[in-house]
Protein backbone atom coordinates (compact mmCIF):
# COMPACT_ATOMS: atom_id res chain seq x y z
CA UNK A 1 131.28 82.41 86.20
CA UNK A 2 133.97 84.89 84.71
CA UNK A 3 136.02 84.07 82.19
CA UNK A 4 138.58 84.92 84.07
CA UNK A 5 140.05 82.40 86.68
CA UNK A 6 143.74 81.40 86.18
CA UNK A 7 144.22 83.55 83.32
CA UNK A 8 147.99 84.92 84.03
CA UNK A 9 148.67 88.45 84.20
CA UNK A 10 151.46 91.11 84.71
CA UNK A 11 151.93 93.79 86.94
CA UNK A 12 153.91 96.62 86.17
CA UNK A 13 154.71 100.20 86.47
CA UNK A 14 155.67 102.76 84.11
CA UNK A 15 157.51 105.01 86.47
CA UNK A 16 155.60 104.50 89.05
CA UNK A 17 151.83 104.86 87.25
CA UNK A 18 150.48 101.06 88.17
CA UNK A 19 149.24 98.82 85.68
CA UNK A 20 148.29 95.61 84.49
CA UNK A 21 148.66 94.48 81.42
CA UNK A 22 146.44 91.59 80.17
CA UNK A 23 146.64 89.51 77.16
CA UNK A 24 142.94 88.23 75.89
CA UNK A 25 144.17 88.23 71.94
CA UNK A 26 143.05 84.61 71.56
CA UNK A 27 138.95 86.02 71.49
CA UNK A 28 138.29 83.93 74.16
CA UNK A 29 136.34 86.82 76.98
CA UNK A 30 135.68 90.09 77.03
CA UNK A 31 136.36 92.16 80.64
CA UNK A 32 133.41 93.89 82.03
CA UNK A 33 133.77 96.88 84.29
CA UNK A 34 132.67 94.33 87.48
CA UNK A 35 135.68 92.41 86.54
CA UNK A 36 137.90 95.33 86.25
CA UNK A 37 136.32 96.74 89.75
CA UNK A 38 137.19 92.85 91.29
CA UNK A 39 141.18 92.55 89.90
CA UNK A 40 141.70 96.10 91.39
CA UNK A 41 140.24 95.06 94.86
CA UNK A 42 142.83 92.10 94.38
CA UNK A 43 145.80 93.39 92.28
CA UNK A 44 145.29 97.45 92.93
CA UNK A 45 146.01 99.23 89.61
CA UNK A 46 146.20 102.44 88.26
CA UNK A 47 144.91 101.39 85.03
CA UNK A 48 144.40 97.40 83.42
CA UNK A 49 145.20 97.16 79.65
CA UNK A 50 143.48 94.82 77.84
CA UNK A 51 144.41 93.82 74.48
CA UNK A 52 142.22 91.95 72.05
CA UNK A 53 142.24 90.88 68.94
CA UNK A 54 143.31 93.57 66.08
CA UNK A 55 140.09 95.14 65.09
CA UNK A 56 142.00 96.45 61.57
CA UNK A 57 144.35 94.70 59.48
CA UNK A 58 147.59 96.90 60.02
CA UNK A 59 147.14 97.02 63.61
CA UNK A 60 148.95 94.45 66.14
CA UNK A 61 146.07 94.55 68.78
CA UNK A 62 142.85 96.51 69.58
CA UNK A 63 143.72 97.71 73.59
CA UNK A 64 140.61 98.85 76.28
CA UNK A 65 141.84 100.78 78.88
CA UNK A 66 139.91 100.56 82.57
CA UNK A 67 140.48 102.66 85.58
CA UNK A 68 140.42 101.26 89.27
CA UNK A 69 136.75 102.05 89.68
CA UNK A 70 135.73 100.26 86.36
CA UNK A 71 135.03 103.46 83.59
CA UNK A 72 137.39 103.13 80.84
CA UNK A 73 139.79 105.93 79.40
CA UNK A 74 140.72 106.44 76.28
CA UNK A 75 144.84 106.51 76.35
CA UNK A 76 147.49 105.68 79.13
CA UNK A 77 151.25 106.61 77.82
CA UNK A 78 152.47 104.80 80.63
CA UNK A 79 150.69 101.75 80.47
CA UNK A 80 151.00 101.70 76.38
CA UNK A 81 154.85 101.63 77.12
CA UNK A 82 154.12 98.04 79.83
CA UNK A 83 152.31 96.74 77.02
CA UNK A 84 155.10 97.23 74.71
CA UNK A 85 157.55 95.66 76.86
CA UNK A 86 155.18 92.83 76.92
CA UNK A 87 153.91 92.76 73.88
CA UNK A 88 156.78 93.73 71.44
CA UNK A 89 158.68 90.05 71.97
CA UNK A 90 155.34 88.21 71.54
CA UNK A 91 154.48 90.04 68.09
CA UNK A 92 158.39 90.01 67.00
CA UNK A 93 158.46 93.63 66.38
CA UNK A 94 160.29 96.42 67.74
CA UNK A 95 157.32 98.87 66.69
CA UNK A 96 153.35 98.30 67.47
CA UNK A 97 150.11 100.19 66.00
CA UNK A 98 147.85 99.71 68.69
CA UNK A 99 143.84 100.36 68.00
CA UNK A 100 141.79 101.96 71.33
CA UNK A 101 138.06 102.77 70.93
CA UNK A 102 139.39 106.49 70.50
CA UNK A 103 142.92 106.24 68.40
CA UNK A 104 145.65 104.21 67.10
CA UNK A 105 148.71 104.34 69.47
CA UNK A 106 152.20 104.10 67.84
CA UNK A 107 155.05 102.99 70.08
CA UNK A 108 159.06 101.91 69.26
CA UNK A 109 162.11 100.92 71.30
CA UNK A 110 164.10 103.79 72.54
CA UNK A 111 167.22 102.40 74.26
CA UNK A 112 166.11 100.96 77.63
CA UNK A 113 162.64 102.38 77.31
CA UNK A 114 160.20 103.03 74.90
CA UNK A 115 158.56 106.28 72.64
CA UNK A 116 154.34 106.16 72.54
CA UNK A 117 153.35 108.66 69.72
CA UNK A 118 150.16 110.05 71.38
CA UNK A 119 148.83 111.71 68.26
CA UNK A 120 147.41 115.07 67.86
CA UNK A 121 146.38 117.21 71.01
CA UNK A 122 142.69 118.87 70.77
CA UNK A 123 141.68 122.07 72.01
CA UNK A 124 138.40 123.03 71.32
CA UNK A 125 135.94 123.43 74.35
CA UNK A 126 134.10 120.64 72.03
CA UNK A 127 136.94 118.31 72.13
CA UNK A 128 137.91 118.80 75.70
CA UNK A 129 134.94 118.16 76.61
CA UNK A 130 133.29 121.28 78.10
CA UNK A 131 129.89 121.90 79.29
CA UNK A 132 130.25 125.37 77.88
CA UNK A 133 132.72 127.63 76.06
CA UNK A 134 134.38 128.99 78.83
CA UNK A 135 136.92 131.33 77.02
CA UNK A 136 140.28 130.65 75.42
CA UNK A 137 141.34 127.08 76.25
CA UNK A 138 144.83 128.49 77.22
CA UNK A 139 143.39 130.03 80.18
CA UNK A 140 139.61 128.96 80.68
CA UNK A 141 137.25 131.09 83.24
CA UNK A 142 137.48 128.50 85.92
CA UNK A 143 138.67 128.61 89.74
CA UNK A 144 138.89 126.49 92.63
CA UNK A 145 138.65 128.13 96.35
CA UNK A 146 137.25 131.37 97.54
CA UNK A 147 135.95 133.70 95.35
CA UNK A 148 138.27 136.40 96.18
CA UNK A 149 141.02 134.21 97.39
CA UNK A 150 140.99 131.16 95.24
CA UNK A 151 143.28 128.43 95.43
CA UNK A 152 144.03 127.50 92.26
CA UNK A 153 142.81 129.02 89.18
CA UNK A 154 142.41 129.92 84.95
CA UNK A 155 143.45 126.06 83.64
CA UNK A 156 144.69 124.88 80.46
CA UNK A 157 142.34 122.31 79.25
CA UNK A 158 143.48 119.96 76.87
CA UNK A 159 142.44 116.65 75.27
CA UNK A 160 144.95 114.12 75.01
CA UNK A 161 143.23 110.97 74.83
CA UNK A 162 140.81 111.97 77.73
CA UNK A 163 140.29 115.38 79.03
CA UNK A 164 142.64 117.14 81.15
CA UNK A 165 143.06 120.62 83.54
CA UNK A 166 146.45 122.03 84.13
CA UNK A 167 146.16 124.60 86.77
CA UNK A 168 149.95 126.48 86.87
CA UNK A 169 151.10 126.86 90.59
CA UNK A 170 154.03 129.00 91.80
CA UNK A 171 155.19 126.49 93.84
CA UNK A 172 155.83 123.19 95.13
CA UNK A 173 152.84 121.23 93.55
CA UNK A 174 153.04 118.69 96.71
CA UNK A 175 152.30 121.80 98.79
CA UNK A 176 148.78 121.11 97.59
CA UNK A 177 145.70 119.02 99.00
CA UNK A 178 145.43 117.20 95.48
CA UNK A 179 144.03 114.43 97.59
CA UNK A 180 140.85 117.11 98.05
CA UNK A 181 141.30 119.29 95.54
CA UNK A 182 141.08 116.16 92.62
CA UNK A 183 138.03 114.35 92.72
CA UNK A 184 135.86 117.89 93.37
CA UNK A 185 137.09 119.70 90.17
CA UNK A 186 136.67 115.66 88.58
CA UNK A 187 132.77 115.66 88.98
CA UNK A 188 132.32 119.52 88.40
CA UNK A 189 129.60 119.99 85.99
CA UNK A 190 132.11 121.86 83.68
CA UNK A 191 133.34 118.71 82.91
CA UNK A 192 130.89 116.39 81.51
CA UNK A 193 133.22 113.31 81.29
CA UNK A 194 134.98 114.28 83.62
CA UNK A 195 138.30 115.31 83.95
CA UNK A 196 142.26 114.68 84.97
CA UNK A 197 143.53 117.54 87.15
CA UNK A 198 146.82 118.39 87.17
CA UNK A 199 149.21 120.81 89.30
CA UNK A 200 152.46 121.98 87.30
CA UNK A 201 155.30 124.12 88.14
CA UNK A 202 157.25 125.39 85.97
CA UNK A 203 160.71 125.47 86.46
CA UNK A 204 163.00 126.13 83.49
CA UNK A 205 162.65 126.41 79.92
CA UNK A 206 163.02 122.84 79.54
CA UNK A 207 161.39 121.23 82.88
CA UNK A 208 158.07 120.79 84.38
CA UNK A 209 157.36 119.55 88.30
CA UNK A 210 153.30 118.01 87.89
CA UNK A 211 151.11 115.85 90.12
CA UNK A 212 148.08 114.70 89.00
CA UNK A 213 144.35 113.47 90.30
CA UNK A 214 143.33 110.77 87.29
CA UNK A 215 139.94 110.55 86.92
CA UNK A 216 138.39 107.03 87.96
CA UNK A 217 141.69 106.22 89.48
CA UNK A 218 142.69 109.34 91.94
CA UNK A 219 146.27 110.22 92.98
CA UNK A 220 149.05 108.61 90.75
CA UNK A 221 152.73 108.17 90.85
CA UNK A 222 152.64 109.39 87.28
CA UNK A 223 150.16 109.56 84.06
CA UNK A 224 151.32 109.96 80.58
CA UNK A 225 148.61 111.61 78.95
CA UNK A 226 148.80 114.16 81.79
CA UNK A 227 152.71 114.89 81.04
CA UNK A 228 151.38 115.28 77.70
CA UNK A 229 148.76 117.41 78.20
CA UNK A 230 151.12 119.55 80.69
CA UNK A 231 153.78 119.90 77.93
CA UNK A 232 151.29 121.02 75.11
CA UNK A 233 149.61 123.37 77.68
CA UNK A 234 153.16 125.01 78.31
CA UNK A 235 154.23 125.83 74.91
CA UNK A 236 150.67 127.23 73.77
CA UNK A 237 151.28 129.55 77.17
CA UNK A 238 155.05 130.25 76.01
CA UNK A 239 155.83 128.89 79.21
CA UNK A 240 158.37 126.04 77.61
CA UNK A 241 160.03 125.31 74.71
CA UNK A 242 158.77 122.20 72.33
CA UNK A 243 160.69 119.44 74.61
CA UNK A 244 160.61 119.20 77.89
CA UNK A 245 161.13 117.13 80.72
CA UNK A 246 157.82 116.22 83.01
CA UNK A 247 159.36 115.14 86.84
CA UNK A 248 156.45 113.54 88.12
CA UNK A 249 156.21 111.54 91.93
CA UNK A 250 157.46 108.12 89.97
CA UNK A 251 159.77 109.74 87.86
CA UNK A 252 160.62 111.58 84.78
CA UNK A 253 159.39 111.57 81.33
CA UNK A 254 160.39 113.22 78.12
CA UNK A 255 157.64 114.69 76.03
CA UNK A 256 158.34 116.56 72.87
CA UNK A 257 155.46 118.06 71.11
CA UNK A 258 156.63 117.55 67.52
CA UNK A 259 155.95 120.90 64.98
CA UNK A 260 156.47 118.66 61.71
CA UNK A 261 153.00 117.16 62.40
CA UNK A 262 151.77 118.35 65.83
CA UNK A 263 151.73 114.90 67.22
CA UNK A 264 153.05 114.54 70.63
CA UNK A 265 156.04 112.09 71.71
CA UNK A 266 156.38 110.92 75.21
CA UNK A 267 159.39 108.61 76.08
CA UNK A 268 159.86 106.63 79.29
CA UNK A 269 161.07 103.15 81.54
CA UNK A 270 158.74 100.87 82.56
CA UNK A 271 159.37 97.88 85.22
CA UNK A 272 157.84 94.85 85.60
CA UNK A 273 156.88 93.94 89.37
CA UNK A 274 155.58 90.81 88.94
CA UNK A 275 153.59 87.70 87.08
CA UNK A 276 150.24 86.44 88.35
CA UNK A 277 147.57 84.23 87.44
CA UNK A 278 143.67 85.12 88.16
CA UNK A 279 141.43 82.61 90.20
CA UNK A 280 138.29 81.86 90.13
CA UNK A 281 137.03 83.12 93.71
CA UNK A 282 138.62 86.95 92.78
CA UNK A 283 135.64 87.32 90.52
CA UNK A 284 132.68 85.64 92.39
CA UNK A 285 130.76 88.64 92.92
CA UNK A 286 131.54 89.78 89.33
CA UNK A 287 128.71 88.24 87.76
């Protein structure tokens, strides 16, 4: 029997990316991916953040980050900001230092929202990670369509947290079949891990338009690390300056890719939708 059952939960939304946010720092269980799998069937979710116990003494929790289908990703801006709303008045703090299995997340109050310091961006095909060096990450040798005619094409790849593809369009990214586009360039070979496809526009010095396809978790509202990625992609391309504001389905962020110390910034509401509380039944084929 899970662990589980009428263990109370939030749901929230970090403009408009879906989450859950659940609080296990007591010890007491440990989420397997069955039981992420069985609260998405139940409470659908872009992503469910865990936290645990700290893992290292100057950190306020060590977080695990699951996708709908179960696989686990290694940051979420937008759900790092629910868990700060949550987790900020339970610690007495208006700053965290939150441990993943890849990274410790920084976030702080900034006026009705919150700032997530994502940390450094990585760009070697290495990092990403790709199969195979496949030229200059600004611009890899990649394309998605027809040979001679192809749809999309020559993505920034970037790895903020977990890999991602930013493929520039010229227009309208909702013009787009993301919806068939995503999970084919998600499972490419290129892409060992797989990868978060994104479609950005840009369309001023200082603003990007971007949809995304998250890997294990398909079309979102909105995903931080994406905005991130997107942001970082554009000023290596001299497409934007150093802040810039990421309009996304959900909403808008505000990601600054600080030169001090390369770290990126990415600033945003959050909402809470409701409080639940597990049961025992949701989890009954979660063994």
């Amino acid at each position: 029997m899970s662990g589980l059952g009428n263990r109370p939960y939030l749901k929230m939304n970090g403009i408009g990316n879906e989450i859950v946010v659940l609080d296990l720092t007591d010890g007491s269980h440990a989420v397997t991916p069955a039981e992420a799998r069985a609260i998405a069937a139940r409470e659908p979710f872009d992503q469910l953040m865990v936290l645990y116990p700290p893992q290292k003494a100057e950190t306020d929790a060590f977080m695990r980050i699951f996708n709908t289908d179960g696989s686990q990703s290694g940051a979420c801006g937008n759900g790092t900001r629910c868990v700060s709303w949550y987790f900020m008045p339970v610690a007495g703090k208006d700053r965290l230092l939150l441990q993943t299995p890849t990274s410790l997340v920084e976030s702080r109050r900034a006026g009705q929202g919150f700032t997530v310091d994502m940390g450094p961006p990585e760009f070697e095909w290495q990092q990403i990670p790709l199969a195979r060096d496949a030229g200059d990450t600004k611009a890899i040798d990649f394309s998605f369509g027809p040979v001679d005619a192809p749809i999309i094409q020559a993505p920034s790849v970037v790895n903020m947290g977990n890999p991602h593809a930013v493929f520039w369009v010229d227009s309208d990214p909702a013009d787009y079949d993301l919806g068939t586009i995503g999970p084919q360039i998600e499972h490419d070979p290129l892409f060992p891990e797989r990868v978060n496809i994104s479609l950005a526009e840009v369309r001023s010095r200082d603003h990007i338009v971007l949809r995304v396809w998250e890997r294990g978790a398909g079309l979102t509202r909105a995903c931080g690390s994406a905005a991130c990625a997107t942001a970082v992609a554009a000023v290596r391309l001299g497409k934007t300056e150093r802040k810039v504001r990421i309009t996304l389905p959900g909403g808008d962020l505000l990601i600054e890719w600080r030169e001090s110390d390369g770290h990126v910034l990415m600033t945003g509401a959050v909402e809470l939708e409701h409080e639940g509380r597990f049961t025992a039944d949701w989890f009954a084929d979660a063994a």
